[in-house]
N, C-alpha and C. Protein backbone atom coordinates (compact mmCIF):
# COMPACT_ATOMS: atom_id res chain seq x y z
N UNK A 1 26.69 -18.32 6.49
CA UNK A 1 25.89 -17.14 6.26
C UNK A 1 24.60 -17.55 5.54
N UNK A 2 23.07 -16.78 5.98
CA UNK A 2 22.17 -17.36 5.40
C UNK A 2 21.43 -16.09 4.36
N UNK A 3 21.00 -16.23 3.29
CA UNK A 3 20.57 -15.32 2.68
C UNK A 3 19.11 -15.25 3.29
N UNK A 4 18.30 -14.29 3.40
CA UNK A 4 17.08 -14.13 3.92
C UNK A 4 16.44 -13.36 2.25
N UNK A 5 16.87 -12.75 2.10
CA UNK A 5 16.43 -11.81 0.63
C UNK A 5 17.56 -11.54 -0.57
N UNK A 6 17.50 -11.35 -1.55
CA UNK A 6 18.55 -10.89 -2.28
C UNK A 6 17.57 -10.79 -3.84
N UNK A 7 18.31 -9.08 -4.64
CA UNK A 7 17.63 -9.07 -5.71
C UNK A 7 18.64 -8.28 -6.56
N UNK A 8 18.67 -7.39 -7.62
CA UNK A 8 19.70 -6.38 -8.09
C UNK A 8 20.30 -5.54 -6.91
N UNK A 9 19.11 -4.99 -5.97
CA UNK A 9 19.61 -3.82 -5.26
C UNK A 9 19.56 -4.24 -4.12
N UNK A 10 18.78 -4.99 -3.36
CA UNK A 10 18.83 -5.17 -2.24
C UNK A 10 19.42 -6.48 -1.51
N UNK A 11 20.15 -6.94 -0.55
CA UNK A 11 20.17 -8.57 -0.07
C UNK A 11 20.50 -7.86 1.47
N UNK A 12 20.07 -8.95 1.91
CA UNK A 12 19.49 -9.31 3.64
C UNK A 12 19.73 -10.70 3.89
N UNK A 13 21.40 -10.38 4.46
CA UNK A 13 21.79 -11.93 4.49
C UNK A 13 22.03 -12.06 6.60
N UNK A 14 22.68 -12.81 7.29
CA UNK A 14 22.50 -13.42 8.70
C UNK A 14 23.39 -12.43 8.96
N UNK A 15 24.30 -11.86 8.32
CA UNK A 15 25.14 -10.81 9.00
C UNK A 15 24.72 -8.91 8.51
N UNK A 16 24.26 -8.73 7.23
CA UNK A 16 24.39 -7.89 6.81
C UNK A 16 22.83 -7.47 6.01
N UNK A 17 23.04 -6.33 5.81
CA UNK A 17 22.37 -5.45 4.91
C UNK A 17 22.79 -4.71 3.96
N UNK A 18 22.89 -4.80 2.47
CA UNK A 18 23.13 -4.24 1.56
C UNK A 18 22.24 -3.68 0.44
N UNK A 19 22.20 -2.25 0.76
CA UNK A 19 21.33 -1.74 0.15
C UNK A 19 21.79 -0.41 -1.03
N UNK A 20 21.98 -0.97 -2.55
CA UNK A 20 22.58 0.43 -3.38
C UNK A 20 24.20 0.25 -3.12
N UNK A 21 24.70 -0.77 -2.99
CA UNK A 21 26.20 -0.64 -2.69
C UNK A 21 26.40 -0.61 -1.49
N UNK A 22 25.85 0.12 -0.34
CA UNK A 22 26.19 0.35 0.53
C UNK A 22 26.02 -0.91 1.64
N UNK A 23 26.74 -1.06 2.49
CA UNK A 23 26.45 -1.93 3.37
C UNK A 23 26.70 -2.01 5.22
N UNK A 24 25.58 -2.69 5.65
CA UNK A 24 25.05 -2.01 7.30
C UNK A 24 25.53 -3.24 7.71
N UNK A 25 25.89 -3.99 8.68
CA UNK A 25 26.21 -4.91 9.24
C UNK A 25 24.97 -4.99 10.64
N UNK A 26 24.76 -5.82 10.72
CA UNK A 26 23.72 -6.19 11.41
C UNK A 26 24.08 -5.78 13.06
N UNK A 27 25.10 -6.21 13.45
CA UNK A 27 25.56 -5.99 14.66
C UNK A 27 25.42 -4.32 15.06
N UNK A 28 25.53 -3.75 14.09
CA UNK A 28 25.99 -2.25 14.33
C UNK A 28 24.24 -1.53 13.88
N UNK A 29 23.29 -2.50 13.44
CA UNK A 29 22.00 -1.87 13.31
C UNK A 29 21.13 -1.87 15.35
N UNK A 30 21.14 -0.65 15.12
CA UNK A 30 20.22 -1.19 16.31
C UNK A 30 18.60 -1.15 16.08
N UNK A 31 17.77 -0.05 16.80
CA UNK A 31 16.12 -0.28 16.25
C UNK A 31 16.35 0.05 14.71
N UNK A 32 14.95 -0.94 14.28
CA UNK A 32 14.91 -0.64 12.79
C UNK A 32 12.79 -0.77 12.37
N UNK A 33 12.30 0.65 11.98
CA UNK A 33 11.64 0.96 11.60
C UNK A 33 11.01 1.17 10.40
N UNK A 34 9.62 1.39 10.58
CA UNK A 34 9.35 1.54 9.03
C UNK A 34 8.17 2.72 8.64
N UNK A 35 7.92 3.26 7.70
CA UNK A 35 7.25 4.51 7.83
C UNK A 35 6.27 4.62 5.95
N UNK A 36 5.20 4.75 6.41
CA UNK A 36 4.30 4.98 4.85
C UNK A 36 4.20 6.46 5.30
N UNK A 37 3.80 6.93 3.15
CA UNK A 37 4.16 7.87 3.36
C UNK A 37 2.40 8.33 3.01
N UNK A 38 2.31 9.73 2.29
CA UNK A 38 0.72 9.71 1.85
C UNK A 38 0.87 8.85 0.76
N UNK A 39 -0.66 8.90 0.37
CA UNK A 39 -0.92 7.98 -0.60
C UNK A 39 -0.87 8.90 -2.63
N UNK A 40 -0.34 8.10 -3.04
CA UNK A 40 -0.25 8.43 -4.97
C UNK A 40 -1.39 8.84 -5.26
N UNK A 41 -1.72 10.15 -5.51
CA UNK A 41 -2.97 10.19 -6.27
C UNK A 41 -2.88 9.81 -7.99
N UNK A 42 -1.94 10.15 -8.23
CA UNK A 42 -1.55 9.08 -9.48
C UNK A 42 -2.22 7.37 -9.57
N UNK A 43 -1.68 6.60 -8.79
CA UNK A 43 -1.98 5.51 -8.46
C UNK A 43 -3.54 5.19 -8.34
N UNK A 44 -4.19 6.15 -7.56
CA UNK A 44 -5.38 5.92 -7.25
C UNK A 44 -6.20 6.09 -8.99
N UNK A 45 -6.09 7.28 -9.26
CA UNK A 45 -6.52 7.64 -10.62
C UNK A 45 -6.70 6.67 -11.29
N UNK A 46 -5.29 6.04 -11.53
CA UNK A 46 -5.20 4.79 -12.59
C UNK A 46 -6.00 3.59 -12.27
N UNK A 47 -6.64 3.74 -10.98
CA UNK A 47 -7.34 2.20 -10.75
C UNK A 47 -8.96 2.40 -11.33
N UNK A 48 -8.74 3.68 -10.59
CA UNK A 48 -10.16 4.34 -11.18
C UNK A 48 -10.52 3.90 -12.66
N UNK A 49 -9.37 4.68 -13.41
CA UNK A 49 -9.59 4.41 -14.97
C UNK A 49 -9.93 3.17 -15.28
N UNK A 50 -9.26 2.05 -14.45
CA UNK A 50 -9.32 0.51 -14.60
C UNK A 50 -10.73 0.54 -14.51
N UNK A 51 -11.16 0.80 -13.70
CA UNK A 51 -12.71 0.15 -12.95
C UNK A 51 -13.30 0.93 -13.97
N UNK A 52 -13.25 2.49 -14.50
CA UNK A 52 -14.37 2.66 -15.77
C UNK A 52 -14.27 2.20 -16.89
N UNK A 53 -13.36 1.66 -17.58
CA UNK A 53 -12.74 0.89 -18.47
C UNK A 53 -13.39 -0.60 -18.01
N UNK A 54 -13.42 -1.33 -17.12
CA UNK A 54 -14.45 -2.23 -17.23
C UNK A 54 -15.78 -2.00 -16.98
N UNK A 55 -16.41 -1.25 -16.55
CA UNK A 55 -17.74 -0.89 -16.29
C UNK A 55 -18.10 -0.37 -17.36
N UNK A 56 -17.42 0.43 -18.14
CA UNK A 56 -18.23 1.07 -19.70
C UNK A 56 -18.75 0.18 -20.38
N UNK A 57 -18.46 -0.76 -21.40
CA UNK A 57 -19.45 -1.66 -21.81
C UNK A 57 -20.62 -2.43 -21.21
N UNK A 58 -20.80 -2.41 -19.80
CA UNK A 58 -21.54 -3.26 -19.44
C UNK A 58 -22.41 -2.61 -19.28
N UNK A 59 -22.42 -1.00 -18.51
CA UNK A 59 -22.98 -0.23 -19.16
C UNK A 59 -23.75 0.37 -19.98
N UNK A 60 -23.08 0.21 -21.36
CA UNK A 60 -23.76 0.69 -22.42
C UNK A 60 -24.26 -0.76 -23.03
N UNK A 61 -24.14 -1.67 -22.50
CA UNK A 61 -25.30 -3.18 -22.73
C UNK A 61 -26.97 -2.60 -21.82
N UNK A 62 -26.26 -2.19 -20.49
CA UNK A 62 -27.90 -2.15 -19.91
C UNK A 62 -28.62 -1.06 -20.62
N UNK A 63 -27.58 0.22 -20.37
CA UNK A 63 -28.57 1.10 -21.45
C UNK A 63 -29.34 0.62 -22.71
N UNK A 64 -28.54 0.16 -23.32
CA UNK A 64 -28.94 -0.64 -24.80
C UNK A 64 -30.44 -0.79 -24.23
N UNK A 65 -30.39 -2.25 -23.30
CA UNK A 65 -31.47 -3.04 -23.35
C UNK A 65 -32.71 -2.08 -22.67
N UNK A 66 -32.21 -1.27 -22.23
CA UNK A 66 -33.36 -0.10 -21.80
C UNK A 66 -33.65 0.41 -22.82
N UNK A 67 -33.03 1.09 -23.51
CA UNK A 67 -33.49 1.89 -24.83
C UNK A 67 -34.23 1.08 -25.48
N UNK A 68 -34.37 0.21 -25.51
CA UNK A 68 -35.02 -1.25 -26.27
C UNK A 68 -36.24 -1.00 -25.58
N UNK A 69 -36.18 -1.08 -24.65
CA UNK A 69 -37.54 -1.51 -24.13
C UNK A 69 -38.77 -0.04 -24.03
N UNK A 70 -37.83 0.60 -23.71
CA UNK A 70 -38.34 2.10 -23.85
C UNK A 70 -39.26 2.44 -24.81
N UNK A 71 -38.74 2.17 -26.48
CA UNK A 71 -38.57 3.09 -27.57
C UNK A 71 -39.99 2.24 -27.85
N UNK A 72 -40.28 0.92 -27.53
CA UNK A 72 -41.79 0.30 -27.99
C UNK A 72 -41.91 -0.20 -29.26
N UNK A 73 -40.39 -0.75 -30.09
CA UNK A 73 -40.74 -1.05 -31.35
C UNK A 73 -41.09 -2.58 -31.81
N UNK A 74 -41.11 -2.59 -32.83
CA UNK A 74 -41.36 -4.19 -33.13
C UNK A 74 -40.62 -4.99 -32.57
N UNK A 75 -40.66 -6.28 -32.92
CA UNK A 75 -40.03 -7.02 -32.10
C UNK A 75 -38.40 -7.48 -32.96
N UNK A 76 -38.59 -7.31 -33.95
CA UNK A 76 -37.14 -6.82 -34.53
C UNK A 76 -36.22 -6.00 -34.07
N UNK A 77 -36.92 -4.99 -34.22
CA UNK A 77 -35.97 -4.04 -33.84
C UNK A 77 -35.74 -3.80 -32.30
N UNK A 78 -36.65 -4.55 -31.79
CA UNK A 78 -36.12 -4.45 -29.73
C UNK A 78 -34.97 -5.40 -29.87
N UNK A 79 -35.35 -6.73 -30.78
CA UNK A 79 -34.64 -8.17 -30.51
C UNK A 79 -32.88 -7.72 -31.11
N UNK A 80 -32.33 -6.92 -32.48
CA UNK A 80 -31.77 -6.28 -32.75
C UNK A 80 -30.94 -5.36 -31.77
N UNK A 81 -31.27 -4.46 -31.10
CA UNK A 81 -31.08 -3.76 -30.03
C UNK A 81 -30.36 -4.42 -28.62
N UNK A 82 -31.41 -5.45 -28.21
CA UNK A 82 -30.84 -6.26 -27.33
C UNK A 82 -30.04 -7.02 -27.36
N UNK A 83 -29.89 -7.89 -28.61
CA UNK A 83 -28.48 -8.59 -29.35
C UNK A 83 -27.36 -7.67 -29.43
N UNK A 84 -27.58 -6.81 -29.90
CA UNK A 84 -25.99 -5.69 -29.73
C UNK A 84 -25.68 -5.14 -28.61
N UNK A 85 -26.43 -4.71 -27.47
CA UNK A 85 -26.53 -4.45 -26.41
C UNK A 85 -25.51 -5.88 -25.47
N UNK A 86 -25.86 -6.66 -26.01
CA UNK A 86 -25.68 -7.93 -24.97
C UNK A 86 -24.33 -8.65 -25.66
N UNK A 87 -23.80 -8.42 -26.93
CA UNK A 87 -22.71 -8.26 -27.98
C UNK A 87 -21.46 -7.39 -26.66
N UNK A 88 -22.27 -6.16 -27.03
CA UNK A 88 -21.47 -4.97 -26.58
C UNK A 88 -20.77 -5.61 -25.00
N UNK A 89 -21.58 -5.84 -24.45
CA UNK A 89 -21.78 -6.26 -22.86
C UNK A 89 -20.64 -7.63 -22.84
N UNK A 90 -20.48 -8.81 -23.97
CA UNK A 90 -19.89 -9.77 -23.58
C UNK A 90 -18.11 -9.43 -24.37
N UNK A 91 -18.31 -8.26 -25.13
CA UNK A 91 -17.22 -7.96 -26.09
C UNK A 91 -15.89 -7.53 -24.87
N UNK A 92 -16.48 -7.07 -23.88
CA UNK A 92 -15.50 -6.67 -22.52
C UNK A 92 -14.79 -8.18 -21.94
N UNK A 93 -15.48 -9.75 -21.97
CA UNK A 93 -14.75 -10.31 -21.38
C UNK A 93 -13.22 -10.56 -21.31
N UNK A 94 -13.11 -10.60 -22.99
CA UNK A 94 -11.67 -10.76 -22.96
C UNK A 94 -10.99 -9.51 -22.44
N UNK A 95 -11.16 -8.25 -22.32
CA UNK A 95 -10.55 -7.21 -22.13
C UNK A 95 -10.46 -7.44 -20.74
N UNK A 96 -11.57 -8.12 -19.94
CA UNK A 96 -11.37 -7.72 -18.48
C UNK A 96 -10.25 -8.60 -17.81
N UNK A 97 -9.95 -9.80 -18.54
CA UNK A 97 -8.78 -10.37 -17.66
C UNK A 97 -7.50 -9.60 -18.08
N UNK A 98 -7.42 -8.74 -19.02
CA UNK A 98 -6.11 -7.80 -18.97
C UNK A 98 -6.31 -6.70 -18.02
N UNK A 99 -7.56 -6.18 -17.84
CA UNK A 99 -7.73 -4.99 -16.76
C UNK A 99 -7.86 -5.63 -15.25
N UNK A 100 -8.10 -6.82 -15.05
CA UNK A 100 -8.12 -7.30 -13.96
C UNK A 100 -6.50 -7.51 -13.07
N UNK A 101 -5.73 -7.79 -14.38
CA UNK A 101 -4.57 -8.42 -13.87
C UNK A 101 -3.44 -6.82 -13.45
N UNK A 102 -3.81 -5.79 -14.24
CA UNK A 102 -3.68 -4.88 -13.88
C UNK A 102 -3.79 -3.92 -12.92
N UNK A 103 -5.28 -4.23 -12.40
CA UNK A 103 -5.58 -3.87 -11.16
C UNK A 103 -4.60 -4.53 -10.08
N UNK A 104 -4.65 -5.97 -10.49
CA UNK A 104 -4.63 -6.78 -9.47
C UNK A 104 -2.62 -6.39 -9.26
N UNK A 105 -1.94 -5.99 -10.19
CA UNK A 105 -0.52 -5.46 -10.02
C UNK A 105 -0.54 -4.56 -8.91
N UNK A 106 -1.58 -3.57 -9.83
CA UNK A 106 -1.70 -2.15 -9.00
C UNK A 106 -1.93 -2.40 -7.63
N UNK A 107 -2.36 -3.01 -7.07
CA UNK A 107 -2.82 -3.27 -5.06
C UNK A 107 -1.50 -3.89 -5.11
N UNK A 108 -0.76 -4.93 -5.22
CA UNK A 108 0.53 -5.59 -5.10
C UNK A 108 1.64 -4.50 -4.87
N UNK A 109 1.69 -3.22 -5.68
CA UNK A 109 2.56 -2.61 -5.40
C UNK A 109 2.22 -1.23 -4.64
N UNK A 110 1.13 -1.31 -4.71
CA UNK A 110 0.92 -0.17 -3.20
C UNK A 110 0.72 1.13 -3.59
N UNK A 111 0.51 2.25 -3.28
CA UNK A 111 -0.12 3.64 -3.48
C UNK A 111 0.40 4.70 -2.20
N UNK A 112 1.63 3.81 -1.65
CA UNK A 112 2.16 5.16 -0.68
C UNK A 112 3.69 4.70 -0.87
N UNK A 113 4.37 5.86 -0.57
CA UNK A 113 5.59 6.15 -0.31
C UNK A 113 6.02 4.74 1.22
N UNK A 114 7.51 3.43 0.81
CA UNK A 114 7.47 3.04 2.21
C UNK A 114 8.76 3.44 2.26
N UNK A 115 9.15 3.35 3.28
CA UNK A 115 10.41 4.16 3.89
C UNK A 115 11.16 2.54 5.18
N UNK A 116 12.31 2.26 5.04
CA UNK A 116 12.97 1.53 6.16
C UNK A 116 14.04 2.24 6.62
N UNK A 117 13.72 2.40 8.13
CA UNK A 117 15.00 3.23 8.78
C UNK A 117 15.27 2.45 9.75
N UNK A 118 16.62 3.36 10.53
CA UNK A 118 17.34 1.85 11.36
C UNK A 118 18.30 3.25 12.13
N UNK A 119 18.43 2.52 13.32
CA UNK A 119 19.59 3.11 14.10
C UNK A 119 21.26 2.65 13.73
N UNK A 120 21.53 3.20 13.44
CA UNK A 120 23.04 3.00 13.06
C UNK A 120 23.91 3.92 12.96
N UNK A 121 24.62 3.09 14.45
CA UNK A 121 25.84 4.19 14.96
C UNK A 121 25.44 5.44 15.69
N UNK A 122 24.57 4.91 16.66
CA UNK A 122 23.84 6.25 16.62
C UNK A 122 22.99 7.33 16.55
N UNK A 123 22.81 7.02 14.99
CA UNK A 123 22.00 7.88 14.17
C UNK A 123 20.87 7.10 13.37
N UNK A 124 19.83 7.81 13.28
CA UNK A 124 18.67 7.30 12.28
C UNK A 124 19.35 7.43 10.77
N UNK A 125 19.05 6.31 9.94
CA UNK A 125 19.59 6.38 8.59
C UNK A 125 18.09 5.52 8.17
N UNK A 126 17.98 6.41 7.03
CA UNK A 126 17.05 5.51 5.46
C UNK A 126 17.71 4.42 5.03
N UNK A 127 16.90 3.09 5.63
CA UNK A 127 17.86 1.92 4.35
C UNK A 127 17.15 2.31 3.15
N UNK A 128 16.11 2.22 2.74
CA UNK A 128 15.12 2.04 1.68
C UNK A 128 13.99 2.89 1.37
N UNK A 129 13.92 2.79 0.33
CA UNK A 129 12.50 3.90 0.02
C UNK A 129 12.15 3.34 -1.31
N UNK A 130 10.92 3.04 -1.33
CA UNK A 130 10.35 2.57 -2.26
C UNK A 130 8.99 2.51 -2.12
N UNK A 131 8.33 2.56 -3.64
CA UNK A 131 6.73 2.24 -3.53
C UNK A 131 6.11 1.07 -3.96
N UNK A 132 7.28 0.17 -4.09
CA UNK A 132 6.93 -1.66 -4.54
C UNK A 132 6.44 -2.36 -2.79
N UNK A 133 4.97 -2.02 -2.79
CA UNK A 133 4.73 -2.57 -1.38
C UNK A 133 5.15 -4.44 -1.37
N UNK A 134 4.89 -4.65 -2.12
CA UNK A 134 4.85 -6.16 -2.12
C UNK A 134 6.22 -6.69 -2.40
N UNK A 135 7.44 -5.67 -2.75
CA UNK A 135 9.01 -6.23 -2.76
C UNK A 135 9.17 -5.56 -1.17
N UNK A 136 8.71 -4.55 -0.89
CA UNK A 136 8.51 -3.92 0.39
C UNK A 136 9.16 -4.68 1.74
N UNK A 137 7.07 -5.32 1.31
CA UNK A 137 7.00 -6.17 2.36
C UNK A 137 8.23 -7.29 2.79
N UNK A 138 8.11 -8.07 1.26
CA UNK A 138 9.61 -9.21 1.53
C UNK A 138 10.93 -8.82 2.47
N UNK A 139 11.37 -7.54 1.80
CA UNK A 139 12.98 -7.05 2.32
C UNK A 139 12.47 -7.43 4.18
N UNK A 140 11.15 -6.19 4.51
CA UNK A 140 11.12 -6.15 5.95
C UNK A 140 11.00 -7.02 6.41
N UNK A 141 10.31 -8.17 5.62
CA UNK A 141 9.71 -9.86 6.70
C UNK A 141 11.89 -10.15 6.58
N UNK A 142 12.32 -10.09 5.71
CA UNK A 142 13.77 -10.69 6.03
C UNK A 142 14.34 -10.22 6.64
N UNK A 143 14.34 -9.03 6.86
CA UNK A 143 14.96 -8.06 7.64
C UNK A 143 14.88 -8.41 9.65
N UNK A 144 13.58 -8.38 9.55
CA UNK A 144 13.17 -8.99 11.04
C UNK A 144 13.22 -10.84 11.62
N UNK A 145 13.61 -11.55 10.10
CA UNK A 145 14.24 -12.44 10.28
C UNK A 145 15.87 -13.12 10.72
N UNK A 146 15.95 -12.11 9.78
CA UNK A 146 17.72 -11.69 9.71
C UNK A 146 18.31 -11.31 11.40
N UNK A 147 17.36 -10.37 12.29
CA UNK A 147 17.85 -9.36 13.06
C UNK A 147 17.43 -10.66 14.45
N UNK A 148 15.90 -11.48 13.88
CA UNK A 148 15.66 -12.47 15.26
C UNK A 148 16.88 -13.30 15.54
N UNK A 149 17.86 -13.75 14.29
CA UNK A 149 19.04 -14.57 14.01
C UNK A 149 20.13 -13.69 14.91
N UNK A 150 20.34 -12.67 15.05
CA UNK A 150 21.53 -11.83 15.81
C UNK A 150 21.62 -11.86 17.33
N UNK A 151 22.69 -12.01 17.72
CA UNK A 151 22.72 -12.29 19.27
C UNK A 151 22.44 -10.92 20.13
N UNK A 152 22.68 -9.69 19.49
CA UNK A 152 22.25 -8.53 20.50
C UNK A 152 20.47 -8.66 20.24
N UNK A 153 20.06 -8.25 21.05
CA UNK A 153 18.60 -8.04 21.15
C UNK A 153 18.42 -6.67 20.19
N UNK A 154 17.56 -6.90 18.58
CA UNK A 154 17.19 -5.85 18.04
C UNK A 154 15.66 -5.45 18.56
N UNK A 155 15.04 -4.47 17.91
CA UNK A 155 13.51 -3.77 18.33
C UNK A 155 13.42 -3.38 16.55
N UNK A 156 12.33 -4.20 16.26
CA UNK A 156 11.56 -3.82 15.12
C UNK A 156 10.24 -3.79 14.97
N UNK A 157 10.08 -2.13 15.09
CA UNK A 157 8.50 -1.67 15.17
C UNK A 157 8.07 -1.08 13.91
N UNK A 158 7.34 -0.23 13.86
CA UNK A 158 6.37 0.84 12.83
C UNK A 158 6.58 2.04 13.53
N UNK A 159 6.45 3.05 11.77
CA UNK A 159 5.90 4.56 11.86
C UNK A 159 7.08 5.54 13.29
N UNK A 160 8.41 4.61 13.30
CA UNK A 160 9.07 5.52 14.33
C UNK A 160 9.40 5.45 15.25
N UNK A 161 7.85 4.93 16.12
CA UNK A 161 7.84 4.93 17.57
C UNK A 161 8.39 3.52 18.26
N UNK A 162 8.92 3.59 19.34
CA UNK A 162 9.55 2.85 20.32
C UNK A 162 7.94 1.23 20.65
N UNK A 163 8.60 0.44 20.62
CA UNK A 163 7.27 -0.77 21.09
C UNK A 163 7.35 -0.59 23.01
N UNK A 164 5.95 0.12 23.18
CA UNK A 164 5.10 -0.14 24.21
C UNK A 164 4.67 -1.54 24.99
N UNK A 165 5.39 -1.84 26.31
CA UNK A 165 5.10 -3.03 26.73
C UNK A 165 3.57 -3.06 26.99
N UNK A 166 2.77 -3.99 26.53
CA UNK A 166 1.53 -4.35 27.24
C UNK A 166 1.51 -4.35 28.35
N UNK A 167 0.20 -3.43 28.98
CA UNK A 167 -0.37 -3.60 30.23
C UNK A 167 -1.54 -4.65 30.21
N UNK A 168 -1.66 -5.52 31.01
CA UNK A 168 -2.18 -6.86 31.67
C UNK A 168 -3.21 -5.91 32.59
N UNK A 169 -4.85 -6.25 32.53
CA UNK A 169 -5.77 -5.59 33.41
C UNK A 169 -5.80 -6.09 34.76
């Protein structure tokens, strides 16, 4: 038996699927699909916040150095101005590799509802539902590994629908 995936909840081994306790045997899966759902406006929000959270200081550096230049004062007080301005502006670096890496989570785990369904016995059944696109992805790449390994001929498409043979012009 070969493991293809395995984690707390999920494993995708050469015979089986176990998902939450429950378990599908490969032989008895027939098509197996996959379905996004809309997208988190939650999710989106929070990236947003990311991106003004790094853009605010840099920001209020250019303003700075405008107001500087604007206001026409000595050269103290522009040179003053522009030093804190440009303070302000470099005080974000360290912050941005924590907001970066954050972002960079946030795209990894995705902003829609994914859904894995499968014929079994029959009937359409939910293996999975989750919004970890990037544990997502893994289960399904094993999943369609797992199923190329099985001697009945499986069909693993998207969004439901049946795979359309190409027409040749």
């Amino acid at each position: 038996m070969t493991t293809y995936y395995d984690d707390r909840a999920v494993q995708v081994t050469s015979t089986a699927l176990r998902v939450d306790g429950r378990t599908y045997p490969l032989a008895e899966l027939g098509m197996v699909w996959h379905r996004r759902g809309g997208r988190s406006w939650r999710v989106l929000a929070g990236r947003g916040a990311v991106g003004a959270a790094l853009a605010g200081p840099l920001v209020a550096a250019v303003l700075g150095i405008g107001l500087a230049v604007w206001l026409h004062r000595s050269a103290v007080v522009t040179i003053a101005i522009v030093g804190a301005s440009v303070l302000i502006g470099l005080g974000v670096g360290p912050l941005a590799d924590v907001l970066f890496e954050r972002l960079d989570r946030s795209y990894a785990r995705g902003s829609r509802e994914l859904e894995m369904w499968a014929r079994w016995r029959g009937q359409p059944v939910r293996l999975l539902q989750t919004r970890d696109a990037l544990r997502f992805g893994k289960i399904y790449r094993a999943m369609q590994r797992a199923m190329e390994q099985t001697p009945q001929s499986k069909v693993i498409g998207a969004s439901g629908s049946r795979p359309r043979p190409r027409s040749r012009p």
